[in-house]
N, C-alpha and C. Protein backbone atom coordinates (compact mmCIF):
# COMPACT_ATOMS: atom_id res chain seq x y z
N UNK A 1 -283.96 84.63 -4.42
CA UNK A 1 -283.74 83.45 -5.22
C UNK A 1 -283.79 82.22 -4.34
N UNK A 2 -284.75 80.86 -4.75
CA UNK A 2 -284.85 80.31 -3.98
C UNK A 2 -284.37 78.85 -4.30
N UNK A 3 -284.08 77.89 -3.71
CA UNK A 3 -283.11 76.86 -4.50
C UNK A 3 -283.99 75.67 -4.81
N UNK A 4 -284.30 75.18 -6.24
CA UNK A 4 -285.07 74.18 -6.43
C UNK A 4 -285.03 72.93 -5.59
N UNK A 5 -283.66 72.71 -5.25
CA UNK A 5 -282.88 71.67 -4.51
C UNK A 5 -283.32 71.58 -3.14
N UNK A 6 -283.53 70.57 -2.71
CA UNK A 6 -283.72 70.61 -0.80
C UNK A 6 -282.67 70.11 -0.47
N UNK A 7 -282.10 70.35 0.50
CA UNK A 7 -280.54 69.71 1.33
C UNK A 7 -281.48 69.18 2.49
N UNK A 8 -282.72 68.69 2.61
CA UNK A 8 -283.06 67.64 3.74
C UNK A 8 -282.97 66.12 2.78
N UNK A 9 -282.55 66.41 1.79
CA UNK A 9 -282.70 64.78 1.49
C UNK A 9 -281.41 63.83 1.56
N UNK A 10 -281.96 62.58 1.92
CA UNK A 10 -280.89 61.30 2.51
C UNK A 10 -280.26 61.35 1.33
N UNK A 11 -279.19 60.49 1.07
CA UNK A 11 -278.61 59.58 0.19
C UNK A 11 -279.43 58.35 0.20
N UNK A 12 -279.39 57.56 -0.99
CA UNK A 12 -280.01 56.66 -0.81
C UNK A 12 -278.79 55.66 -0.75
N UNK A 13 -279.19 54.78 -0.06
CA UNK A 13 -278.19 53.62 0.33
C UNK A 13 -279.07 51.86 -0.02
N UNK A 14 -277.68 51.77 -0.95
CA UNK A 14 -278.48 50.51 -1.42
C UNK A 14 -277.64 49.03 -0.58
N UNK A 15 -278.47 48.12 -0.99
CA UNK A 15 -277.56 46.76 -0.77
C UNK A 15 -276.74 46.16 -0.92
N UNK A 16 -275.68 46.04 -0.80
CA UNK A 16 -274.46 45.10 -1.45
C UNK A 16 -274.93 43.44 -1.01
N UNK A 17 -274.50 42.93 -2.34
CA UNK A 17 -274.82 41.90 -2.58
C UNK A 17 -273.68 40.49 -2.26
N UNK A 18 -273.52 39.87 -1.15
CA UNK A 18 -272.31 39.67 -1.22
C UNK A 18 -272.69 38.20 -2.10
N UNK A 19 -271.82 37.63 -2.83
CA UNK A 19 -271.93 35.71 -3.44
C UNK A 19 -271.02 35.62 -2.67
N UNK A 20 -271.32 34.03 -2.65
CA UNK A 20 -269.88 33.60 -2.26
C UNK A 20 -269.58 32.60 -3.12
N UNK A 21 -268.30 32.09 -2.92
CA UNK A 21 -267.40 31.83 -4.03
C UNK A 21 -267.79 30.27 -4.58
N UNK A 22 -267.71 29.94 -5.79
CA UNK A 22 -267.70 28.49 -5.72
C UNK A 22 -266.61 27.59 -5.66
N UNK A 23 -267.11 26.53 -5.43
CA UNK A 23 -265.98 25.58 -4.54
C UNK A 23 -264.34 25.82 -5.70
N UNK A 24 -264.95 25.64 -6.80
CA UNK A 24 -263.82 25.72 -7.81
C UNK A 24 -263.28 26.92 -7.65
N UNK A 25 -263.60 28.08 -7.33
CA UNK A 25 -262.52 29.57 -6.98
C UNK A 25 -261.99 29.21 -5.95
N UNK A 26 -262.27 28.61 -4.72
CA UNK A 26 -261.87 28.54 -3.38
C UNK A 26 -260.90 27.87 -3.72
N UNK A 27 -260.87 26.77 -4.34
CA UNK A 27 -259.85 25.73 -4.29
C UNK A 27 -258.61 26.35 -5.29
N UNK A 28 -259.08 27.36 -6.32
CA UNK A 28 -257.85 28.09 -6.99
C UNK A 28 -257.01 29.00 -6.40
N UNK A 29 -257.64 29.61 -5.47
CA UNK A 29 -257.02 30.91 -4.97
C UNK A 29 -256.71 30.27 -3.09
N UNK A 30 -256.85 29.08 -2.68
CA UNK A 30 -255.81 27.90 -2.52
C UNK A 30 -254.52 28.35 -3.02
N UNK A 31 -253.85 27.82 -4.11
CA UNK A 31 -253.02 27.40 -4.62
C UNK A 31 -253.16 28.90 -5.24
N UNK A 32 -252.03 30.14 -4.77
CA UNK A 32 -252.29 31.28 -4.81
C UNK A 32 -250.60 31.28 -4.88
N UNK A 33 -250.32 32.67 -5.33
CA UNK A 33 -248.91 32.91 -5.28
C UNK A 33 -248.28 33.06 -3.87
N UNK A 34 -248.79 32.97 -2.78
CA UNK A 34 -248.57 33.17 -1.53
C UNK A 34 -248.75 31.50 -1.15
N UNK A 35 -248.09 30.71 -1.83
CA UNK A 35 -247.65 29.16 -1.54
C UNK A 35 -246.12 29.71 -1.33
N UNK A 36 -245.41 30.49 -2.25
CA UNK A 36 -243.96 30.77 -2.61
C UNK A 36 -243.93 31.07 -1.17
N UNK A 37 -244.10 31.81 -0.59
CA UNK A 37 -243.78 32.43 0.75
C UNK A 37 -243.94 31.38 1.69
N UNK A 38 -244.73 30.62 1.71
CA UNK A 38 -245.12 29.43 2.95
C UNK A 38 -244.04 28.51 3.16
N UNK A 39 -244.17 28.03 3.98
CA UNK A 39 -243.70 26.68 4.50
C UNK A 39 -243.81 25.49 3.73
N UNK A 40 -244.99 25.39 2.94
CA UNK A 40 -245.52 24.31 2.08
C UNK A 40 -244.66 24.28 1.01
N UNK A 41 -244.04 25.69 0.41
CA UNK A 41 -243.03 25.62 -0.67
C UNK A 41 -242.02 25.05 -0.93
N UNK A 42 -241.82 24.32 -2.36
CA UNK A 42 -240.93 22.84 -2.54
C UNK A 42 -239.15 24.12 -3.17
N UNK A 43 -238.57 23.36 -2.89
CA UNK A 43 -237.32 24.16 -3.87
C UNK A 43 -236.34 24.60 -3.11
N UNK A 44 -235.58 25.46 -3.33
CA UNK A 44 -234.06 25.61 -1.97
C UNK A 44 -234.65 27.06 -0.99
N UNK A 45 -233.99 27.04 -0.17
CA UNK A 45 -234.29 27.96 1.04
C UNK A 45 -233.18 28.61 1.11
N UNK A 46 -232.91 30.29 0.70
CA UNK A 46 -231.93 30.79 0.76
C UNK A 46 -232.35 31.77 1.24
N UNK A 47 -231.75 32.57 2.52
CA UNK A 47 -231.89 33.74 3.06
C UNK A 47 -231.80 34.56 1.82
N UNK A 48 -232.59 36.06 2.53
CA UNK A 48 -232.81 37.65 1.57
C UNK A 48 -231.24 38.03 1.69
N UNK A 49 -230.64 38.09 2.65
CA UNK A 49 -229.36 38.37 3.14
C UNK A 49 -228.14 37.61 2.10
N UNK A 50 -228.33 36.75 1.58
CA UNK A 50 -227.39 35.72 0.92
C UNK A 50 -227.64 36.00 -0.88
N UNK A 51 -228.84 36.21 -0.94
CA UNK A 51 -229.23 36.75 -2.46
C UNK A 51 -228.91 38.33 -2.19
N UNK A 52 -228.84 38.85 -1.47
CA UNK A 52 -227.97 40.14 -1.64
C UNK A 52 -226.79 40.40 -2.13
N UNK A 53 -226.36 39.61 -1.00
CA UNK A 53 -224.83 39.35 -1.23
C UNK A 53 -224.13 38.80 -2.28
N UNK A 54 -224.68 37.48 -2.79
CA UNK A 54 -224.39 37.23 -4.42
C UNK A 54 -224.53 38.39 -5.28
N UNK A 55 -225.92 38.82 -5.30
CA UNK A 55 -226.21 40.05 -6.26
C UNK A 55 -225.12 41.33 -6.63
N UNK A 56 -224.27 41.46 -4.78
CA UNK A 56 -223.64 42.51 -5.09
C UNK A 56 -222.22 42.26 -5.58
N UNK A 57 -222.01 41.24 -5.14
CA UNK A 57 -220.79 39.97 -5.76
C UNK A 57 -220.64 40.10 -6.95
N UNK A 58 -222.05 39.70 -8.17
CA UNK A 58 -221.57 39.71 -9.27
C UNK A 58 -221.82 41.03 -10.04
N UNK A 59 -221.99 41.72 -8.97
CA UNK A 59 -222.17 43.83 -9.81
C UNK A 59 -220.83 43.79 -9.81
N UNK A 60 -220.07 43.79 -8.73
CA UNK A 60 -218.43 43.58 -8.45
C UNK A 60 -217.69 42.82 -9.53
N UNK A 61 -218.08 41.79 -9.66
CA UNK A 61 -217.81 41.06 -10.72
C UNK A 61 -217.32 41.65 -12.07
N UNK A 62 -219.18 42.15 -12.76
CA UNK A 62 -218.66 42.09 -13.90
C UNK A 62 -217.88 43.85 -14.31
N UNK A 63 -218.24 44.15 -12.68
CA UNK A 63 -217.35 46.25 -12.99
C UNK A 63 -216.01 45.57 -13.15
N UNK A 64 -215.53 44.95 -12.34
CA UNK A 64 -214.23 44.09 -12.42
C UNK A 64 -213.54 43.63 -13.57
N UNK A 65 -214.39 42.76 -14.36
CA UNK A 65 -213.92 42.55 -15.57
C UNK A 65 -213.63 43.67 -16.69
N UNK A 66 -214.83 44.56 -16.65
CA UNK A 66 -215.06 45.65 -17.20
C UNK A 66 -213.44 46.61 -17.30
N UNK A 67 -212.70 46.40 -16.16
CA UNK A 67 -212.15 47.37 -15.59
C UNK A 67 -210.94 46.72 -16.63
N UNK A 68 -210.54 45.53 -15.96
CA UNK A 68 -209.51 44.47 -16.82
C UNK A 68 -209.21 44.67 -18.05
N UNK A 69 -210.65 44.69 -18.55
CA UNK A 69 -210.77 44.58 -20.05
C UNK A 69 -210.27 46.08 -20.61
N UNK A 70 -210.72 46.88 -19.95
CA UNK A 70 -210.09 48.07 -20.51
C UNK A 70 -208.32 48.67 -20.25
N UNK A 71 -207.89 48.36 -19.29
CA UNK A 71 -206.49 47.91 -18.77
C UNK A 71 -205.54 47.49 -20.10
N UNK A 72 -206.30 45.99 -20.45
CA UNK A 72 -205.91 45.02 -20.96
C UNK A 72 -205.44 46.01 -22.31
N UNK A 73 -206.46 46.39 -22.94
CA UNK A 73 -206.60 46.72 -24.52
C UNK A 73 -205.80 47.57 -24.82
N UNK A 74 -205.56 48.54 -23.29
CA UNK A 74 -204.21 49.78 -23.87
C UNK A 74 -202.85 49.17 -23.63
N UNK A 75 -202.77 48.16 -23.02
CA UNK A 75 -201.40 47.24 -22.67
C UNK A 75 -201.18 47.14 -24.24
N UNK A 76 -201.96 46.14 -24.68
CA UNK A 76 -201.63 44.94 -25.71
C UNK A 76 -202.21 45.66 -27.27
């Protein structure tokens, strides 16, 4: 049995086409969500470390109240 198929043949390899961008994409992707991260970014500057810490503050918080509130209801 003999194989219709030949295994000497290449792949064919084509061209990639590169465009390049027009001025109006360049200038959008500019002004990209990776402004937030920069230096250039307008607004308050609060350490990762400090929004943690609030965050875990008010988990504390509202288990806290939570806790009160149930306290409270078999008191009264």
């Amino acid at each position: 049995m003999s194989s219709a198929v030949s295994n000497n043949t290449k792949p064919v390899q084509r061209k990639k086409e590169v465009k390049e961008a027009s001025p109006a994409i360049a200038q959008k992707n500019k002004n990209s969500i990776l402004k937030i991260y920069s230096d250039e970014a307008k607004g308050l500057r609060v350490d990762p470390l400090v929004v943690l810490f609030l965050a875990v503050g008010f988990i504390f918080s509202v288990v806290g109240l939570h806790v009160i509130s149930k306290l409270a209801s078999k008191i009264f």
